[in-house]
C-alpha atoms as a PDB file:
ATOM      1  CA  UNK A   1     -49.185 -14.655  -0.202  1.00  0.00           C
ATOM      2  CA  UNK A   2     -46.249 -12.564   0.301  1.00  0.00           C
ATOM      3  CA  UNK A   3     -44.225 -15.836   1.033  1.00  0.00           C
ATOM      4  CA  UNK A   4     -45.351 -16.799  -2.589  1.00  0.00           C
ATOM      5  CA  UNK A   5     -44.320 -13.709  -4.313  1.00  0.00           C
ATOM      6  CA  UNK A   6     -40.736 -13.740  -3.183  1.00  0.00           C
ATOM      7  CA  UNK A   7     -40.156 -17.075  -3.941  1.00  0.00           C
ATOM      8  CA  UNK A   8     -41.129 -16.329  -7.295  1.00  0.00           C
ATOM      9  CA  UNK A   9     -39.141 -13.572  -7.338  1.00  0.00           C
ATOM     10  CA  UNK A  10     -35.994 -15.672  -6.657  1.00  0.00           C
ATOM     11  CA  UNK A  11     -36.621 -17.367  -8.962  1.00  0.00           C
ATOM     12  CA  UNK A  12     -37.311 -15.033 -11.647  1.00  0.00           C
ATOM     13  CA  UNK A  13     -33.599 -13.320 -10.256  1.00  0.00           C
ATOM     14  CA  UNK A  14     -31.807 -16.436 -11.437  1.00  0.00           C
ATOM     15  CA  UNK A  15     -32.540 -15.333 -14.994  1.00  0.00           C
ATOM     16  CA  UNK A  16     -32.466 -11.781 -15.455  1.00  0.00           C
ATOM     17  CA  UNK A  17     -32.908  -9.797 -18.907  1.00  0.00           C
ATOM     18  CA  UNK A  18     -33.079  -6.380 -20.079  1.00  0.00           C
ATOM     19  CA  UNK A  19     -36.642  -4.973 -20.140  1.00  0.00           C
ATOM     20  CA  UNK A  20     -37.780  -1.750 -19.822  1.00  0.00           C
ATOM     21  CA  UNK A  21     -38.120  -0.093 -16.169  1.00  0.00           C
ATOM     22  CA  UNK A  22     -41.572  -1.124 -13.743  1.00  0.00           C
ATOM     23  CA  UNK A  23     -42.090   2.977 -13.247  1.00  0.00           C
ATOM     24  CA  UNK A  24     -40.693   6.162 -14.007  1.00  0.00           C
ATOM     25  CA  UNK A  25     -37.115   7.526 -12.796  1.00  0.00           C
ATOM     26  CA  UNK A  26     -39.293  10.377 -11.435  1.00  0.00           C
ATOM     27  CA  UNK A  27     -40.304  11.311  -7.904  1.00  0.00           C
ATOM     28  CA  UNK A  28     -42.242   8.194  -6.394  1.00  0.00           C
ATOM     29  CA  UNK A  29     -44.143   9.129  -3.409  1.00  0.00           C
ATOM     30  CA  UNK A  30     -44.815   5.764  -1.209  1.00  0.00           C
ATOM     31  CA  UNK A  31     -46.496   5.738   2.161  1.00  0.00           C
ATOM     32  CA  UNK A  32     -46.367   9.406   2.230  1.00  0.00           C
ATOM     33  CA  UNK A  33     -42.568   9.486   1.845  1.00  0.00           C
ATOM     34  CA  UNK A  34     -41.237  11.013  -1.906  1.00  0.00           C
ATOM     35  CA  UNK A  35     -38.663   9.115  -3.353  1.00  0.00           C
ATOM     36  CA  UNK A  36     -36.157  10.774  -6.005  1.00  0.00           C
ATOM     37  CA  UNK A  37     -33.940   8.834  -8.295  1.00  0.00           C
ATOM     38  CA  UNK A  38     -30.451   9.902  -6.541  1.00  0.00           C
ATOM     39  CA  UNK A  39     -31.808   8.928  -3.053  1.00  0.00           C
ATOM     40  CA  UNK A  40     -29.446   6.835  -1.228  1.00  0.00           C
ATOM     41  CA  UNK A  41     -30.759   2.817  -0.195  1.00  0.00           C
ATOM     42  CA  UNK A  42     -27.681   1.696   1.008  1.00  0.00           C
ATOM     43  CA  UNK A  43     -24.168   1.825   0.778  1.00  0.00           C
ATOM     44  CA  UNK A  44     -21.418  -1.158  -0.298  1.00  0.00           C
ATOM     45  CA  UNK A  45     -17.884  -0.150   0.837  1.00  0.00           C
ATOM     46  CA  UNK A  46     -18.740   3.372   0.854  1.00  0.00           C
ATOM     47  CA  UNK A  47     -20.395   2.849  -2.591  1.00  0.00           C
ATOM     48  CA  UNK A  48     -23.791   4.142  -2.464  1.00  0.00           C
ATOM     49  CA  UNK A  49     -26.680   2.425  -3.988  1.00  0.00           C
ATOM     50  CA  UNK A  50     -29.706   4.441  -5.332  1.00  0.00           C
ATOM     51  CA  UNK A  51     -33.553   4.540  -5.703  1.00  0.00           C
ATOM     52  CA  UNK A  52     -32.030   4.763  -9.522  1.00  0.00           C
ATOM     53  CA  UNK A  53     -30.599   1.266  -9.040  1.00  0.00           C
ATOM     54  CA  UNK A  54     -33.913  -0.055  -7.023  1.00  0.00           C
ATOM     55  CA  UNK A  55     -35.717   0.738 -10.229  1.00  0.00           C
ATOM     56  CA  UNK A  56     -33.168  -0.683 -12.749  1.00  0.00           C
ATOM     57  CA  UNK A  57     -33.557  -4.375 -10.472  1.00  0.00           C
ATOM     58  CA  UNK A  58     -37.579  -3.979 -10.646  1.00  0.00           C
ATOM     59  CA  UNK A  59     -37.235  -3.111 -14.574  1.00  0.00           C
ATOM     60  CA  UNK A  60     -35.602  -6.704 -14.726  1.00  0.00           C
ATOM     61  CA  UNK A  61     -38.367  -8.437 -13.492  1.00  0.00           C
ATOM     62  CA  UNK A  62     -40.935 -10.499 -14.965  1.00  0.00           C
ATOM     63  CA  UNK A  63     -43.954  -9.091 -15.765  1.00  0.00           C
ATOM     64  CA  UNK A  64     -45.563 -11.056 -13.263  1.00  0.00           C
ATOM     65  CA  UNK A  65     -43.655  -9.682 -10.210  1.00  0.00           C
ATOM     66  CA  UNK A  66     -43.061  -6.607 -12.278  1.00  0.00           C
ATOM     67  CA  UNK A  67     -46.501  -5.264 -12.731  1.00  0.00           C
ATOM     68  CA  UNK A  68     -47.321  -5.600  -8.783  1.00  0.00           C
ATOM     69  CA  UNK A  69     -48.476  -2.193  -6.909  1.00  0.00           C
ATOM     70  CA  UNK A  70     -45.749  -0.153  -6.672  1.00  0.00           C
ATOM     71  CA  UNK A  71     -47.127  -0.516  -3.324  1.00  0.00           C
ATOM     72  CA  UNK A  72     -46.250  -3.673  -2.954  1.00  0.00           C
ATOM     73  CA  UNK A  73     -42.822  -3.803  -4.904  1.00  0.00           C
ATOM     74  CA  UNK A  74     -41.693  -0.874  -2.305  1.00  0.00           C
ATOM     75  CA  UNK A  75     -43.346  -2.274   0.579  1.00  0.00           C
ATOM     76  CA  UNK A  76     -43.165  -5.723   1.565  1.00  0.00           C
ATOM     77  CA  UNK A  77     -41.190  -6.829  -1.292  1.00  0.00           C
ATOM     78  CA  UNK A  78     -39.109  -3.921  -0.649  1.00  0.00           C
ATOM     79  CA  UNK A  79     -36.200  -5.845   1.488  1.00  0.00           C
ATOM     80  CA  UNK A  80     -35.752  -8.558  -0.806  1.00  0.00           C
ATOM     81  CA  UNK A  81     -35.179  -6.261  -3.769  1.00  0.00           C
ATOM     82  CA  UNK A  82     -32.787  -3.987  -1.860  1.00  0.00           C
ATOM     83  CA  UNK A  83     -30.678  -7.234  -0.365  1.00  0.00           C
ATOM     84  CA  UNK A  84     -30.996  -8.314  -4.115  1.00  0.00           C
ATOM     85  CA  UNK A  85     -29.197  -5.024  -5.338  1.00  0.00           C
ATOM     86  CA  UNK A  86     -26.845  -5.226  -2.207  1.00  0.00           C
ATOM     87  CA  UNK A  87     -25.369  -8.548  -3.268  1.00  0.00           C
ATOM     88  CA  UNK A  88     -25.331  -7.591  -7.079  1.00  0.00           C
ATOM     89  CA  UNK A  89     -22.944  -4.973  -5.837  1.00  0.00           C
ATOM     90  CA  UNK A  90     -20.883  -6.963  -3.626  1.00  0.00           C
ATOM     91  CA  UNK A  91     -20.428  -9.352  -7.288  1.00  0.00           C
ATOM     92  CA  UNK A  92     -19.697  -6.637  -9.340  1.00  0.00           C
ATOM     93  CA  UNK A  93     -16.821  -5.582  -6.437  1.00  0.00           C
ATOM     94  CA  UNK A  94     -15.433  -9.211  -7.296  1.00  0.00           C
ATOM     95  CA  UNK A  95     -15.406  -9.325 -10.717  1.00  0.00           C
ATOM     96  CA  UNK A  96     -13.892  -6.085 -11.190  1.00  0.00           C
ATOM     97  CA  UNK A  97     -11.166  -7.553  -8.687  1.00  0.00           C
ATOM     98  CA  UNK A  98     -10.865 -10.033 -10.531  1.00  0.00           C
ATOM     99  CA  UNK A  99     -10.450  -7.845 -13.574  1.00  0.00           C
ATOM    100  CA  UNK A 100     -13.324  -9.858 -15.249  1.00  0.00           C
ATOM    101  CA  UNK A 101     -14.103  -6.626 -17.712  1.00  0.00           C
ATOM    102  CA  UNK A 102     -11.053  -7.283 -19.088  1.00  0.00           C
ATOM    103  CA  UNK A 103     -11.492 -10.866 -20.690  1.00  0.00           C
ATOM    104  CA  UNK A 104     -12.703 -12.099 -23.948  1.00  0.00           C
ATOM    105  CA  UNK A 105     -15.867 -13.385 -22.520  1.00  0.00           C
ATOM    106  CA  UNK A 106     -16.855 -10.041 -21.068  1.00  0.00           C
ATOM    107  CA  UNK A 107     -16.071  -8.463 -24.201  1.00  0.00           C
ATOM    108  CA  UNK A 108     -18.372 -10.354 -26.575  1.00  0.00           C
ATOM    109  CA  UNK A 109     -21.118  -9.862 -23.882  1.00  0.00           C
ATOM    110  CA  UNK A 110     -20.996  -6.218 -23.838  1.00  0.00           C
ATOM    111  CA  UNK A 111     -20.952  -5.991 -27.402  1.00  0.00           C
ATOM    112  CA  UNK A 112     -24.127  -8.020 -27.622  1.00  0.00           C
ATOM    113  CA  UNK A 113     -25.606  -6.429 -24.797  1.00  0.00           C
ATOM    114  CA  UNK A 114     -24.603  -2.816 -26.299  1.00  0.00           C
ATOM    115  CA  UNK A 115     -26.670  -4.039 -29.386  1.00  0.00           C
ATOM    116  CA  UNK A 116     -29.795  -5.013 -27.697  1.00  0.00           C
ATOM    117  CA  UNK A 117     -29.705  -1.834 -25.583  1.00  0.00           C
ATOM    118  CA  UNK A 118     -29.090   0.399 -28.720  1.00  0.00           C
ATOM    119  CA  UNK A 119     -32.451  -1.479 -30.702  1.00  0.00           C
ATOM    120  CA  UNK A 120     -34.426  -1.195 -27.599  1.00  0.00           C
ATOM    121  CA  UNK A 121     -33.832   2.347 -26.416  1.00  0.00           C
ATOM    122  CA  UNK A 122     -33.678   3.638 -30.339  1.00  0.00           C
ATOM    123  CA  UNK A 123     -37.005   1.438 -30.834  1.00  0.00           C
ATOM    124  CA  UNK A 124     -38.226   3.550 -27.023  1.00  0.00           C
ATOM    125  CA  UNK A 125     -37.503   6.807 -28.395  1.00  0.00           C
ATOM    126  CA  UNK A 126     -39.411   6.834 -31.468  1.00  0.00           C
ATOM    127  CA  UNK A 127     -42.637   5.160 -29.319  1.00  0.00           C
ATOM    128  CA  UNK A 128     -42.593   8.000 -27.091  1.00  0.00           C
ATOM    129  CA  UNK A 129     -42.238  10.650 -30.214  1.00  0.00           C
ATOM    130  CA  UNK A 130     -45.572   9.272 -31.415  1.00  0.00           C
ATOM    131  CA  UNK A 131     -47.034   7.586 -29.074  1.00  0.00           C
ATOM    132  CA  UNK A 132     -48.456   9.817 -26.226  1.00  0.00           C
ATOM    133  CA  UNK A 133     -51.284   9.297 -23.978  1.00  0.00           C
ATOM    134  CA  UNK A 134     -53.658  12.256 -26.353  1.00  0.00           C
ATOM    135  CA  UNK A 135     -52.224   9.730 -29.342  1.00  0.00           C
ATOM    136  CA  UNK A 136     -53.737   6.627 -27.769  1.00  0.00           C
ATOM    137  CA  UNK A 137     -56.991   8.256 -26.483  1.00  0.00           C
ATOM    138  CA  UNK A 138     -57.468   9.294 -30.590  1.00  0.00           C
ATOM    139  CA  UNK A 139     -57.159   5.263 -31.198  1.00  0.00           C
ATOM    140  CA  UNK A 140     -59.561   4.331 -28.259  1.00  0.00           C
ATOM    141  CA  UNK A 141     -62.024   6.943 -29.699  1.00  0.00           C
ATOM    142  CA  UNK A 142     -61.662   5.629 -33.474  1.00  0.00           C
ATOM    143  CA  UNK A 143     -62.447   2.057 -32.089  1.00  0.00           C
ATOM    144  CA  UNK A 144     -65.612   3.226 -30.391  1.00  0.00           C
ATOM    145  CA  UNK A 145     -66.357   4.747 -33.249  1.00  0.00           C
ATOM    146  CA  UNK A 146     -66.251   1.766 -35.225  1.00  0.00           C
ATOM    147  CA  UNK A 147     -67.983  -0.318 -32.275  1.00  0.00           C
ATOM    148  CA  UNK A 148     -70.735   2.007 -32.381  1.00  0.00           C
ATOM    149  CA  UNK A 149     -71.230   1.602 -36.343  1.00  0.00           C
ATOM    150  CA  UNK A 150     -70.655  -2.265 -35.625  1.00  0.00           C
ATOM    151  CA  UNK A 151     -73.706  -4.787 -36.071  1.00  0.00           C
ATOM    152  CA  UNK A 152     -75.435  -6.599 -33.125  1.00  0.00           C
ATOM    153  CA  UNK A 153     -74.082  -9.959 -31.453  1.00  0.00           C
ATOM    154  CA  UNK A 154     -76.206 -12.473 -31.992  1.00  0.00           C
ATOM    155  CA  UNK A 155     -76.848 -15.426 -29.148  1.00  0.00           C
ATOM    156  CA  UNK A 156     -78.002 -18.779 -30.875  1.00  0.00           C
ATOM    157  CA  UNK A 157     -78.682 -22.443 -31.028  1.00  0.00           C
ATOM    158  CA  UNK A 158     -77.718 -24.842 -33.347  1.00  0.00           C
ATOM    159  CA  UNK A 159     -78.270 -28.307 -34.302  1.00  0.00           C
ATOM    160  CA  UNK A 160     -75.660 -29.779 -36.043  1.00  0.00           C
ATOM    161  CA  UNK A 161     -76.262 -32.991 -38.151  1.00  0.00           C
ATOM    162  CA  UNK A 162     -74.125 -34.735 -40.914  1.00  0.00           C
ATOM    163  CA  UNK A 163     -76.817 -34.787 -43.718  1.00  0.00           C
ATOM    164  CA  UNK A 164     -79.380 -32.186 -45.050  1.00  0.00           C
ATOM    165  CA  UNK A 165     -82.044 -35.201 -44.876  1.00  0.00           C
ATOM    166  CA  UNK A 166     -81.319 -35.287 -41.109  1.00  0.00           C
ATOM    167  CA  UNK A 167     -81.693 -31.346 -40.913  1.00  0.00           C
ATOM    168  CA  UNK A 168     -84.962 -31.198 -42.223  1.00  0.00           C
ATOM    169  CA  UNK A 169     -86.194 -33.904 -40.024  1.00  0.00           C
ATOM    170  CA  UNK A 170     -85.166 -32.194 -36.938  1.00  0.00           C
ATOM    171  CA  UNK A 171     -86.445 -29.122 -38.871  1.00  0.00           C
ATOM    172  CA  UNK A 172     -89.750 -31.049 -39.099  1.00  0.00           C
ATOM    173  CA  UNK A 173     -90.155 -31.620 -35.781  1.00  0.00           C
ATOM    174  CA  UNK A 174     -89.367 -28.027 -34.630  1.00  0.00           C
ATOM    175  CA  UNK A 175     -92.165 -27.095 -36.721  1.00  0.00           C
ATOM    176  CA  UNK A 176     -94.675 -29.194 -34.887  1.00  0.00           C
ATOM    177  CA  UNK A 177     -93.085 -27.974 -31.439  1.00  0.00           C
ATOM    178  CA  UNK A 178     -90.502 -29.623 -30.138  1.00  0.00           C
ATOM    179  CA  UNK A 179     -88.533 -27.314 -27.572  1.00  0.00           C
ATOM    180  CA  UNK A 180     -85.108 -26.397 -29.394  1.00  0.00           C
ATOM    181  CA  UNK A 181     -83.112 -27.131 -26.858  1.00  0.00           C
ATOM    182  CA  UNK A 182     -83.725 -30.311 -26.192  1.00  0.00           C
ATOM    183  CA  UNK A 183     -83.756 -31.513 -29.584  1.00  0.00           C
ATOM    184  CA  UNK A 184     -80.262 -30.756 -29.966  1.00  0.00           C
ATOM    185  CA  UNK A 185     -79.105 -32.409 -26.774  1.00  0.00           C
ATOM    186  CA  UNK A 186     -81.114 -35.672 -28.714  1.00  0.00           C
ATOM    187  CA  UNK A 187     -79.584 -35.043 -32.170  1.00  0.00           C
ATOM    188  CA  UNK A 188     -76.794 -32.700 -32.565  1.00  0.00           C
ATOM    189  CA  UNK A 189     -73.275 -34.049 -33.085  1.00  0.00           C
ATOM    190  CA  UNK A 190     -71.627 -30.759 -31.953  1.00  0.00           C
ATOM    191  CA  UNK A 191     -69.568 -29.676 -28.845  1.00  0.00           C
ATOM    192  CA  UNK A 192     -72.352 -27.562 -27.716  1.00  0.00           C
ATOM    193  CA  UNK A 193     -75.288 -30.140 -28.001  1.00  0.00           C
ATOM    194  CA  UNK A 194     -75.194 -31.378 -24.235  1.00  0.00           C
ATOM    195  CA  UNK A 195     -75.826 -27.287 -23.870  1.00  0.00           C
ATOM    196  CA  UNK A 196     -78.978 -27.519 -25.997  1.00  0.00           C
ATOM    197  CA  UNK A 197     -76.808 -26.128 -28.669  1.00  0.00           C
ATOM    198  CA  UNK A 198     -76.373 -22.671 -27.018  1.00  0.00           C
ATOM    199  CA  UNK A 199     -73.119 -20.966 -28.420  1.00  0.00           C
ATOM    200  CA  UNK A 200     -73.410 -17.873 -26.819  1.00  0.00           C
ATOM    201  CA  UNK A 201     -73.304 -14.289 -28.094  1.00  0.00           C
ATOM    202  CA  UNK A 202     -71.096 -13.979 -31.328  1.00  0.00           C
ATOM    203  CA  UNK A 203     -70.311 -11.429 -33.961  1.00  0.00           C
ATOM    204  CA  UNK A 204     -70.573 -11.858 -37.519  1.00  0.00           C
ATOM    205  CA  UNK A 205     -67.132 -12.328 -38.027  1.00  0.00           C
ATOM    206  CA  UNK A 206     -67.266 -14.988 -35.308  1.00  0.00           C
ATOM    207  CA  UNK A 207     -68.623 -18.015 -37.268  1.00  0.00           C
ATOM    208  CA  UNK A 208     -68.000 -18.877 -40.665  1.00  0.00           C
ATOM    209  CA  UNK A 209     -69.486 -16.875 -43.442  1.00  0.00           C
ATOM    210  CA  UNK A 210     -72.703 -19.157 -44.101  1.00  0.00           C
ATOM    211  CA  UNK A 211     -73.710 -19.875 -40.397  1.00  0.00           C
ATOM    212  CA  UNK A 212     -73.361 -15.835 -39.903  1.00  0.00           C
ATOM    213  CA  UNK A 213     -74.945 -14.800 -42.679  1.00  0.00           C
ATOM    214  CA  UNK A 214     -77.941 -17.156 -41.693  1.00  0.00           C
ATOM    215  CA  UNK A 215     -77.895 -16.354 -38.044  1.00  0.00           C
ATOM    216  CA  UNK A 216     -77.841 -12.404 -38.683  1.00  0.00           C
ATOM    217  CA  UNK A 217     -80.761 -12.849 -40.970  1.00  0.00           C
ATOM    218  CA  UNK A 218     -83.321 -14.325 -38.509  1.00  0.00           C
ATOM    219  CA  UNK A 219     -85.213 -12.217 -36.148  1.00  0.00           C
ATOM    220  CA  UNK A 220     -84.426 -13.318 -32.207  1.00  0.00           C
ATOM    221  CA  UNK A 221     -86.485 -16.229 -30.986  1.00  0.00           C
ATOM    222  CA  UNK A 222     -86.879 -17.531 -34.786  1.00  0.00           C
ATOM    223  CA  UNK A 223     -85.257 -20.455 -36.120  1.00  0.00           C
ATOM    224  CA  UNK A 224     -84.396 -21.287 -39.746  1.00  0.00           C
ATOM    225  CA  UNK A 225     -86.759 -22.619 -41.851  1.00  0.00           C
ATOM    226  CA  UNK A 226     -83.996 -24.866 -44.012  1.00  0.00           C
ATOM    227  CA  UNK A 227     -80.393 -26.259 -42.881  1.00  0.00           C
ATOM    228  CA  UNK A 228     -77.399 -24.139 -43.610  1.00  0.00           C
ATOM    229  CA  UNK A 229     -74.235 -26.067 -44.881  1.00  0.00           C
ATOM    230  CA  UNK A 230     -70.265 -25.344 -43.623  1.00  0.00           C
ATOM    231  CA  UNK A 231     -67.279 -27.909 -43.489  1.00  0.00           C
ATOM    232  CA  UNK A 232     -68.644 -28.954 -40.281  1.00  0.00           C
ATOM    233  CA  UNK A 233     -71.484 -30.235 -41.511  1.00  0.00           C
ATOM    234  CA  UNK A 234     -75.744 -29.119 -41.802  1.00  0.00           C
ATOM    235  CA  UNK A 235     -76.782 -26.649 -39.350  1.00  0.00           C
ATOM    236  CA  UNK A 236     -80.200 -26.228 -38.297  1.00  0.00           C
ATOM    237  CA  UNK A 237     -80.309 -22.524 -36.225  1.00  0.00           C
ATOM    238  CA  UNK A 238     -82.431 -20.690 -33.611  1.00  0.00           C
ATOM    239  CA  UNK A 239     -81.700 -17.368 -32.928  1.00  0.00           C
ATOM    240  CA  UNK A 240     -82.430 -16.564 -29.299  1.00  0.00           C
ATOM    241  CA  UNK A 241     -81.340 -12.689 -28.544  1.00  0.00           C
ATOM    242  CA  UNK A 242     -79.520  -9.694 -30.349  1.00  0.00           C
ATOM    243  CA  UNK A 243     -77.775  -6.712 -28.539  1.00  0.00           C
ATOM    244  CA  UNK A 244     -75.582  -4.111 -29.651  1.00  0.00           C
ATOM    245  CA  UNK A 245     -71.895  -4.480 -29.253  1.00  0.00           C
ATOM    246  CA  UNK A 246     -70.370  -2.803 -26.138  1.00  0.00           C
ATOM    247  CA  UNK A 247     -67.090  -1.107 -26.677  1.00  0.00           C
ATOM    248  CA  UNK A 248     -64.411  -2.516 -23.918  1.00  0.00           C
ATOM    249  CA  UNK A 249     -63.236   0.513 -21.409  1.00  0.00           C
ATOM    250  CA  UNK A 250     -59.511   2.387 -22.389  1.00  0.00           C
ATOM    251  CA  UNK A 251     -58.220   0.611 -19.321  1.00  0.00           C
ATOM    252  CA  UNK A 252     -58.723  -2.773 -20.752  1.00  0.00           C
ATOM    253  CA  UNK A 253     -57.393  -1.991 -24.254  1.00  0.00           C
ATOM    254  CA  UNK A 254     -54.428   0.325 -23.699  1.00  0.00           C
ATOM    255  CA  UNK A 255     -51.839  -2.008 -23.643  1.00  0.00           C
ATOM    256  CA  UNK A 256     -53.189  -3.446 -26.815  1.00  0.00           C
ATOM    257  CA  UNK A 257     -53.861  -0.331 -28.623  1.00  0.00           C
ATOM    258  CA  UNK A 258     -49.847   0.637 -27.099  1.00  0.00           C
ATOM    259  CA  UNK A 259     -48.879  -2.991 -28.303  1.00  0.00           C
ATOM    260  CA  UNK A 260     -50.225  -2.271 -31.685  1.00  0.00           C
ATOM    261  CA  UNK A 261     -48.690   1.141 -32.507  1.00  0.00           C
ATOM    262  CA  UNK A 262     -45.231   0.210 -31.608  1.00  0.00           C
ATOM    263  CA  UNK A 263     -45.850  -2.535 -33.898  1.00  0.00           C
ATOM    264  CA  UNK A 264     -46.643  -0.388 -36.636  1.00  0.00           C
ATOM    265  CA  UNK A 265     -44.030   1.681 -36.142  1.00  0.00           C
ATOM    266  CA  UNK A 266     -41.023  -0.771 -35.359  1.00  0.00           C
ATOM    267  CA  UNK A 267     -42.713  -2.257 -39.094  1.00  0.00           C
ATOM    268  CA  UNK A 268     -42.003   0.961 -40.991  1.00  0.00           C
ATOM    269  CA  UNK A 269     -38.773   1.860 -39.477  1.00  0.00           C
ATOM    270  CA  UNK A 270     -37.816  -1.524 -40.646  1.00  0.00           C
ATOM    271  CA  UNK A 271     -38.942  -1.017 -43.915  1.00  0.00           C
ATOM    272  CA  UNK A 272     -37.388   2.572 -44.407  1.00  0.00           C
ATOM    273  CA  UNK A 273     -33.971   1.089 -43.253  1.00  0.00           C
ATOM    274  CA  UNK A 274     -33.778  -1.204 -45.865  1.00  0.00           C
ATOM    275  CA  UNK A 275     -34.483   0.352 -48.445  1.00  0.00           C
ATOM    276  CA  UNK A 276     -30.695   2.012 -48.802  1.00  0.00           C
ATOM    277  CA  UNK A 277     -28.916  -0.579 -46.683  1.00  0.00           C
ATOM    278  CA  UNK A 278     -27.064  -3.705 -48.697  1.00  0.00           C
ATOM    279  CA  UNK A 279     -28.053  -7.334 -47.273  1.00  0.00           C
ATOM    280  CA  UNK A 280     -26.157 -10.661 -47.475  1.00  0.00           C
ATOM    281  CA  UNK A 281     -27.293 -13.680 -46.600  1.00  0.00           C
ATOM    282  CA  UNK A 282     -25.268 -17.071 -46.060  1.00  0.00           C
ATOM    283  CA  UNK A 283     -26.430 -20.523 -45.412  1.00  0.00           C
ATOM    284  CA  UNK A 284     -24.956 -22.316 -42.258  1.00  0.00           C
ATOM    285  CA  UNK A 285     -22.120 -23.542 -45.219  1.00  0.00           C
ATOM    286  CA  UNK A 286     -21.392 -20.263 -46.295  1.00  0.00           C
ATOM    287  CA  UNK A 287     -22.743 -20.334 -49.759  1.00  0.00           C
ATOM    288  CA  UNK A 288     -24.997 -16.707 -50.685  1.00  0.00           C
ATOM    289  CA  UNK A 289     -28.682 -17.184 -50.278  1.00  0.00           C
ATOM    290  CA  UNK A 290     -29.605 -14.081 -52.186  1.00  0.00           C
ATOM    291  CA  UNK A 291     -29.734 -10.649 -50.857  1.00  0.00           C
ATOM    292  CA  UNK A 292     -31.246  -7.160 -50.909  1.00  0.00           C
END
């Protein structure tokens, strides 16, 4: 497995970019031993290299790699990532030999790296501001909320035929008894027919606004009496269960919920900023597109 990781992990190396760090800069405590940013790893020509810089090499990972155990990122993936820092330093010795800071190239990638830095830490500070872990608990409790005042998912059967003649012959038959099921494995020209026409358990907002509205209005282990018609075609439908709709745990929706503020926010600090600031916009020939 392990063997697997790290080979991903070179690979992800090849490619690094700017993210934000795996953990926090403070104390880690690993195997019983407590780990402190300024700790020293190892040491390059007397030049020593930090827990500080272990955790700037994780924060460049993939996701993938990144959001391993810390466990695991300080344990057995531990050597690779501190030979990985080791020989970072040994081509940073190099090119500051070599005076490489000093050339045109280097210049115009600093500058570009100085402005993603400055939009991603300015972008960090104002999440934190606002978005604490009381902040995100308020969201997760506003979505129950709204879970709990949600209707019921519905689980049903349908029958899908291309004409409303066809419908109310398969209608016909249910009438006089024919098992559901099996009637739409014989006659229904949707996806779900080899099933018997089961599409699982759905929320209104699920299905399109006719086939919901005609589902939610039958009582479980009814089916409808007349054919309900959508772009897909006439749908004959057989409501088999209702239950209320679960909320999903904070664990599984944090990131979401975090996703979703900073989105928000990054939106309105967007907005504000333009409102005083002067925009220009050129086509790739130079000629004014309009501006702000």
């Amino acid at each position: 497995m392990y063997r697997l990781v790290r080979h991903l992990l070179a690979a992800a190396l090849a490619s690094l970019t700017l993210v934000s760090g795996a953990f926090s800069l403070s104390a880690q405590e690993v195997g019983g031993t407590k780990l402190s940013a300024d700790q020293v790893l190892a040491r390059v020509d007397g030049q020593d290299i930090t827990f500080a810089d272990l955790v700037a090499e994780i924060g460049n990972l993939p996701p993938r790699i990144r959001q391993l155990p810390i466990q695991t990122l300080l344990g057995p993936l531990y050597p690779d990532l501190l030979e990985r820092v080791v020989e970072k330093s040994l081509i940073v010795k190099a090119a500051e030999a070599a005076k490489v800071d000093e050339s045109e190239a280097f210049k115009v990638q600093m500058a570009l790296a100085r402005k993603s830095i400055l939009e991603q830490v300015y972008l960090d500070q104002l999440y934190s501001q606002k978005i604490t872990d009381a902040y995100l608990q308020e969201k997760y409790e506003a979505y129950v909320a709204d879970t709990s005042n949600a209707s019921e998912e519905r689980r049903a059967r349908h029958i899908l035929l291309k004409t409303e003649e066809e419908a109310r012959a398969a209608i016909a038959r249910l009438e006089k008894g024919e098992d559901f099921a099996e009637l739409a494995k014989e006659l229904s020209t949707g996806p779900s027919g080899p099933n018997g026409g089961d599409l699982g358990y759905f929320s209104p907002e699920d299905m399109v606004a006719p086939f919901s509205e005609a589902a939610f209005s039958l009582e479980p282990g009814s089916f409808g009496k007349s054919a309900v018609q959508t772009q897909f075609g006439w749908h004959v439908i057989k409501v088999e269960d209702a239950r209320p709709v679960a909320p999903l745990p904070f664990e599984q929706l944090e990131d979401q919920l975090r996703g979703s503020e900073q989105q928000a926010i990054m939106e309105a600090v967007i907005q504000q900023l333009r409102e005083p600031a002067t925009i220009e916009r050129f086509d790739l020939q130079g000629a004014p597109m309009g501006g702000e």
